[in-house]
Structures are given as C-alpha cells and as structure tokens.
N, C-alpha and C. Protein backbone atom coordinates (compact mmCIF):
# COMPACT_ATOMS: atom_id res chain seq x y z
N UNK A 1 87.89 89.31 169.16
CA UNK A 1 87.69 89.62 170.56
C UNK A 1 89.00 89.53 171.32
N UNK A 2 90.05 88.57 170.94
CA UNK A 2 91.17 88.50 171.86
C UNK A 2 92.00 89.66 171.63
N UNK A 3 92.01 90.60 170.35
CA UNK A 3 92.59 91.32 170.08
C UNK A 3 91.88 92.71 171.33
N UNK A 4 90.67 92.57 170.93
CA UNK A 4 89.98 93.73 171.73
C UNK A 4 89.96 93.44 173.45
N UNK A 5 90.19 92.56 173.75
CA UNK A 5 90.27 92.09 174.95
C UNK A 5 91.75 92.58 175.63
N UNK A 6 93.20 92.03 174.63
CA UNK A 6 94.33 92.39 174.99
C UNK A 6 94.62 93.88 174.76
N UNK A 7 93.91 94.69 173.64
CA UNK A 7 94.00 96.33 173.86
C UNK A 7 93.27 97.22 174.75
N UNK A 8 92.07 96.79 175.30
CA UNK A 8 91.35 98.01 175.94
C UNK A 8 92.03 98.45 177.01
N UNK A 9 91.38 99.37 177.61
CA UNK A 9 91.85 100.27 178.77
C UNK A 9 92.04 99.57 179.85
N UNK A 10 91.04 98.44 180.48
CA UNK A 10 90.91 97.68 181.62
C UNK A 10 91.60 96.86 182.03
N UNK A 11 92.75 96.65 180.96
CA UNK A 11 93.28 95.28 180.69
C UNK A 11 92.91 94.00 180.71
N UNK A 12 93.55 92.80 180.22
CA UNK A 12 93.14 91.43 179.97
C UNK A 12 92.37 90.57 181.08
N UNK A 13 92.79 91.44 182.22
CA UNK A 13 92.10 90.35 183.66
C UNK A 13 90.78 90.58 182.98
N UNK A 14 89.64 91.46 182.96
CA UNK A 14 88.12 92.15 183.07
C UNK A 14 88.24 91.66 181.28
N UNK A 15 87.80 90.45 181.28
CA UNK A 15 87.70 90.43 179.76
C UNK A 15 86.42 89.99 179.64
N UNK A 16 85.93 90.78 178.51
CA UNK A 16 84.72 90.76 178.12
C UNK A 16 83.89 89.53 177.34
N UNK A 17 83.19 89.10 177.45
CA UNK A 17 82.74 87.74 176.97
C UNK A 17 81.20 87.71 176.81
N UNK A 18 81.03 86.69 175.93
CA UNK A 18 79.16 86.62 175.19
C UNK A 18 78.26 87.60 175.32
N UNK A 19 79.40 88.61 173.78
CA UNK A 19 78.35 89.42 173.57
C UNK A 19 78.27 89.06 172.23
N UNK A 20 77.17 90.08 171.37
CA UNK A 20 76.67 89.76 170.15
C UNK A 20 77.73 90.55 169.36
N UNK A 21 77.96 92.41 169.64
CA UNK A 21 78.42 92.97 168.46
C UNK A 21 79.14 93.77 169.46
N UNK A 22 80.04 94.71 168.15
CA UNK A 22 80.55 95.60 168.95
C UNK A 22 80.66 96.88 168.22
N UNK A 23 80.57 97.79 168.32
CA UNK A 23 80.69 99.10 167.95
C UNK A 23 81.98 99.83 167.83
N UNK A 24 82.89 100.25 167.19
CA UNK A 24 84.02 100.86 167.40
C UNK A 24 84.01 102.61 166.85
N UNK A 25 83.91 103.38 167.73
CA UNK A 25 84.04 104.91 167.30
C UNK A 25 85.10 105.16 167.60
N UNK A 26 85.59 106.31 167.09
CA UNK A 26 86.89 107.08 166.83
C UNK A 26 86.62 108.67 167.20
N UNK A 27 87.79 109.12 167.88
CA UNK A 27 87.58 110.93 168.08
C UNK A 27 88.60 111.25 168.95
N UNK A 28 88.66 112.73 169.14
CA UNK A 28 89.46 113.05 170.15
C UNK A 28 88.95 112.93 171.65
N UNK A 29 89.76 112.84 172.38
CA UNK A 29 89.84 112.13 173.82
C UNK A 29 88.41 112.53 174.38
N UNK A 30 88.56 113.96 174.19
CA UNK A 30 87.17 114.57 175.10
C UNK A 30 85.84 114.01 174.65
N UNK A 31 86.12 113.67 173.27
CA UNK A 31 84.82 113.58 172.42
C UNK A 31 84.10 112.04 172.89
N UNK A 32 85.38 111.21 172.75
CA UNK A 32 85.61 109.52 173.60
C UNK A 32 84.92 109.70 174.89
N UNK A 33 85.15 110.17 175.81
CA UNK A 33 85.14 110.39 176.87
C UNK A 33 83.16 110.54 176.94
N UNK A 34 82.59 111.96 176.23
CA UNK A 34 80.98 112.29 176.05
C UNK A 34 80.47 111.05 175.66
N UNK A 35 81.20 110.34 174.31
CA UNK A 35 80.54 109.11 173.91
C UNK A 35 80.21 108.17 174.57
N UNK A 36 81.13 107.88 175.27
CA UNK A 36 80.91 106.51 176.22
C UNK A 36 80.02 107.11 177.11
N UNK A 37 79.84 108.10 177.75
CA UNK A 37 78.82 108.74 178.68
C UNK A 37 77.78 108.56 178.10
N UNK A 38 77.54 108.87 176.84
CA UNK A 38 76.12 108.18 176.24
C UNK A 38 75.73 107.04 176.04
N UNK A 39 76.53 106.51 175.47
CA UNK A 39 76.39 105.29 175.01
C UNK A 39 76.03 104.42 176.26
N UNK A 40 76.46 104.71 177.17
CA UNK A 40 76.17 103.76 178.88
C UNK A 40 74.77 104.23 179.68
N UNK A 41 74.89 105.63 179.26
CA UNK A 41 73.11 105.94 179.28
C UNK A 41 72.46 105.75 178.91
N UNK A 42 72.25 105.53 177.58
CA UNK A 42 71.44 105.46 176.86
C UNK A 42 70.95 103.81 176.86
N UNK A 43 71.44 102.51 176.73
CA UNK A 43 71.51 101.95 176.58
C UNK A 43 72.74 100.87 177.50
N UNK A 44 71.99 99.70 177.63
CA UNK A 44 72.90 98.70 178.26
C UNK A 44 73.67 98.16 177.88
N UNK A 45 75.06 99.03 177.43
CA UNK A 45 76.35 98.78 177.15
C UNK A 45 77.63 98.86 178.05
N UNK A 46 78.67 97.72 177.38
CA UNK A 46 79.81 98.17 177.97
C UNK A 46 80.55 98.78 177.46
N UNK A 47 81.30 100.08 177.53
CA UNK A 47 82.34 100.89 177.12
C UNK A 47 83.72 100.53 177.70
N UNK A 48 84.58 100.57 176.32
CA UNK A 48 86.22 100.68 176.75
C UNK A 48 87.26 101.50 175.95
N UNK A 49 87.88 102.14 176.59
CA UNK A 49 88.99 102.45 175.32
C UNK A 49 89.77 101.40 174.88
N UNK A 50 90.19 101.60 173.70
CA UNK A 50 91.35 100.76 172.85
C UNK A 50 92.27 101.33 172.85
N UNK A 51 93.61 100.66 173.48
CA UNK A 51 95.36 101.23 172.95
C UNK A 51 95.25 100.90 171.70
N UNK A 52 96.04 102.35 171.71
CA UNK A 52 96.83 101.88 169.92
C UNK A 52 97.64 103.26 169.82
N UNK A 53 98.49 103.34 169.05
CA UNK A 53 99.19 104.34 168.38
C UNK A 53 98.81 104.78 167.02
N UNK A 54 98.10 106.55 167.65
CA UNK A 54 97.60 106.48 166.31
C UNK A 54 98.56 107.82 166.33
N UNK A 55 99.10 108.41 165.38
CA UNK A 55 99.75 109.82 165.32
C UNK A 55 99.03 111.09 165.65
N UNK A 56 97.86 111.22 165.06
CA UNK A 56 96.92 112.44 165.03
C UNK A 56 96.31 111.88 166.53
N UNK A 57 96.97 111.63 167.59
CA UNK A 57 96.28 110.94 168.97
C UNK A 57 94.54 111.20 169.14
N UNK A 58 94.20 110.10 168.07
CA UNK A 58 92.56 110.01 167.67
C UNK A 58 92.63 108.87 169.04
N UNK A 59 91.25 108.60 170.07
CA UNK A 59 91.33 107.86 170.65
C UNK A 59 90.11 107.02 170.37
N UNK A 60 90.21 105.69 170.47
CA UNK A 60 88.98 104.71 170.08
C UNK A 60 88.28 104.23 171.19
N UNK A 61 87.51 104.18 171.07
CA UNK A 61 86.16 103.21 171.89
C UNK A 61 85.43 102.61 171.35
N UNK A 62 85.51 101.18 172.19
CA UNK A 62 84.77 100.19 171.78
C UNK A 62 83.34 100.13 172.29
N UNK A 63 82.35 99.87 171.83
CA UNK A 63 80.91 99.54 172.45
C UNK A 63 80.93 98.32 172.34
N UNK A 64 80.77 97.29 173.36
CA UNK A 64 80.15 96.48 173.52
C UNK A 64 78.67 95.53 173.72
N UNK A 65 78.22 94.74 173.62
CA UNK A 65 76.54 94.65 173.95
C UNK A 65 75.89 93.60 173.09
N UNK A 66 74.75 93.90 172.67
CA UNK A 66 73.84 93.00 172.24
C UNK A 66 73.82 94.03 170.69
N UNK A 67 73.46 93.23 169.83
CA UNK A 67 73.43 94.17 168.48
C UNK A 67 72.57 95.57 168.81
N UNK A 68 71.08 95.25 168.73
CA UNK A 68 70.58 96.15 169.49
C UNK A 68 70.62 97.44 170.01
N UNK A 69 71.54 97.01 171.19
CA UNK A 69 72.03 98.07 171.95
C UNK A 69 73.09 98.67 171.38
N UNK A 70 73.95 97.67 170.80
CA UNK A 70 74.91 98.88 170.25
C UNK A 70 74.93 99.32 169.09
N UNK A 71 73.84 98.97 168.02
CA UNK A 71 73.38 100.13 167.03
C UNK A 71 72.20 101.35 167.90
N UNK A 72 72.01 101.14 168.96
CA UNK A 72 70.87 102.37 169.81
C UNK A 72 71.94 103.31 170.09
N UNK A 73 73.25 102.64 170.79
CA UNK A 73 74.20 103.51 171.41
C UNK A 73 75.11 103.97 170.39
N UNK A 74 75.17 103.98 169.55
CA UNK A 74 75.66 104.50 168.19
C UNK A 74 74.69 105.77 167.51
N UNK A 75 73.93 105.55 167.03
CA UNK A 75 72.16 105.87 166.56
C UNK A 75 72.63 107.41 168.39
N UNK A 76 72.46 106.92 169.07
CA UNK A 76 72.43 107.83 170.15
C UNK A 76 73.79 109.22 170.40
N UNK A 77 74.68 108.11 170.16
CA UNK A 77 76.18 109.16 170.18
C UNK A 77 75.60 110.28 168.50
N UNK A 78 75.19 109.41 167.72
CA UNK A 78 75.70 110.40 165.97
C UNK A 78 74.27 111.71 166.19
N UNK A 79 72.79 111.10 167.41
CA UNK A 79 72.48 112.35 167.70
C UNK A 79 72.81 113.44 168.59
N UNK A 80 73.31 113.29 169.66
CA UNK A 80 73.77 113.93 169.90
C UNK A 80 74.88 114.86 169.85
N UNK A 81 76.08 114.44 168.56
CA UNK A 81 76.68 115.10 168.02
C UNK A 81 76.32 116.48 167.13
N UNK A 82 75.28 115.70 166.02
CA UNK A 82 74.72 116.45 165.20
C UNK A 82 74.03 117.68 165.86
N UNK A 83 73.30 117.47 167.02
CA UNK A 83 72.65 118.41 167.98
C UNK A 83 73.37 119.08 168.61
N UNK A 84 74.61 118.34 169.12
CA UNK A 84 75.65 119.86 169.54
C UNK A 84 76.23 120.35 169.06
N UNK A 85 76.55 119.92 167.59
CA UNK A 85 77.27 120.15 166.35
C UNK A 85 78.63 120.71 166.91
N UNK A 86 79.16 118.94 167.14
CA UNK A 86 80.55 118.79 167.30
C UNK A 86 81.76 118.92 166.52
C-alpha cells in the first residue's frame, strides 16, 4: 500500500486506507480512463492512476475497495470490453 499510495495520481496527502483488496488493470490511457468510469459505476470503488514509466506508455489503474467490489468492478470492466470489443 505505501508503494501504491506514493505512486497514484492524487498524490501521498489523499492516501488511501482500510481497504480489503485491490485490483490493478493495465491499457492505453483512453481505455484507463472508460475503466475507471465503470468500475466507479458499477460498484463502490475507489479509482486511481499509478505513475510509472512504462515505454509502450501503457497506463495503470488501481481499483480499490472491499474484495467484493473489486472483483464486481473487474468482472464489470472485462464485460464491457468484450461487448464493445475493444
């Protein structure tokens, strides 16, 4: 968590605390961007991006939450992919 705390988007002030699990997806920006839109709809999660340097500028997001929720908001992003066939 301190790692995911000192990389996300929000920075270290807004740090996230007592949750159960976390979810980490990978994609390009736009795709990041739809995900977390779901994933926050769908279910009572928190979304963040993760810094990092990746070369192929893949961008990550973290799901945050209760196990639960963030296998629903997962389970939720991989249908709606498949359905828009991303």
């Amino acid at each position: 968590m301190a790692i995911l705390n000192r990389r996300k988007g929000s920075g270290i002030r807004d740090k996230i605390d007592n949750i159960d699990a976390v979810g980490l997806v990978q994609g390009r920006l736009i795709e990041m961007v739809v995900a977390s839109d779901i994933a926050e709809k769908a279910v009572g999660v928190t979304t963040e991006d993760i810094r990092g340097s990746c070369p192929q500028n893949m961008i990550m997001l973290a799901i945050f939450g209760d196990t639960a929720s963030v296998t629903s908001a997962i389970e939720e992003i991989k249908k709606t992919w498949e359905t828009e066939q991303w």
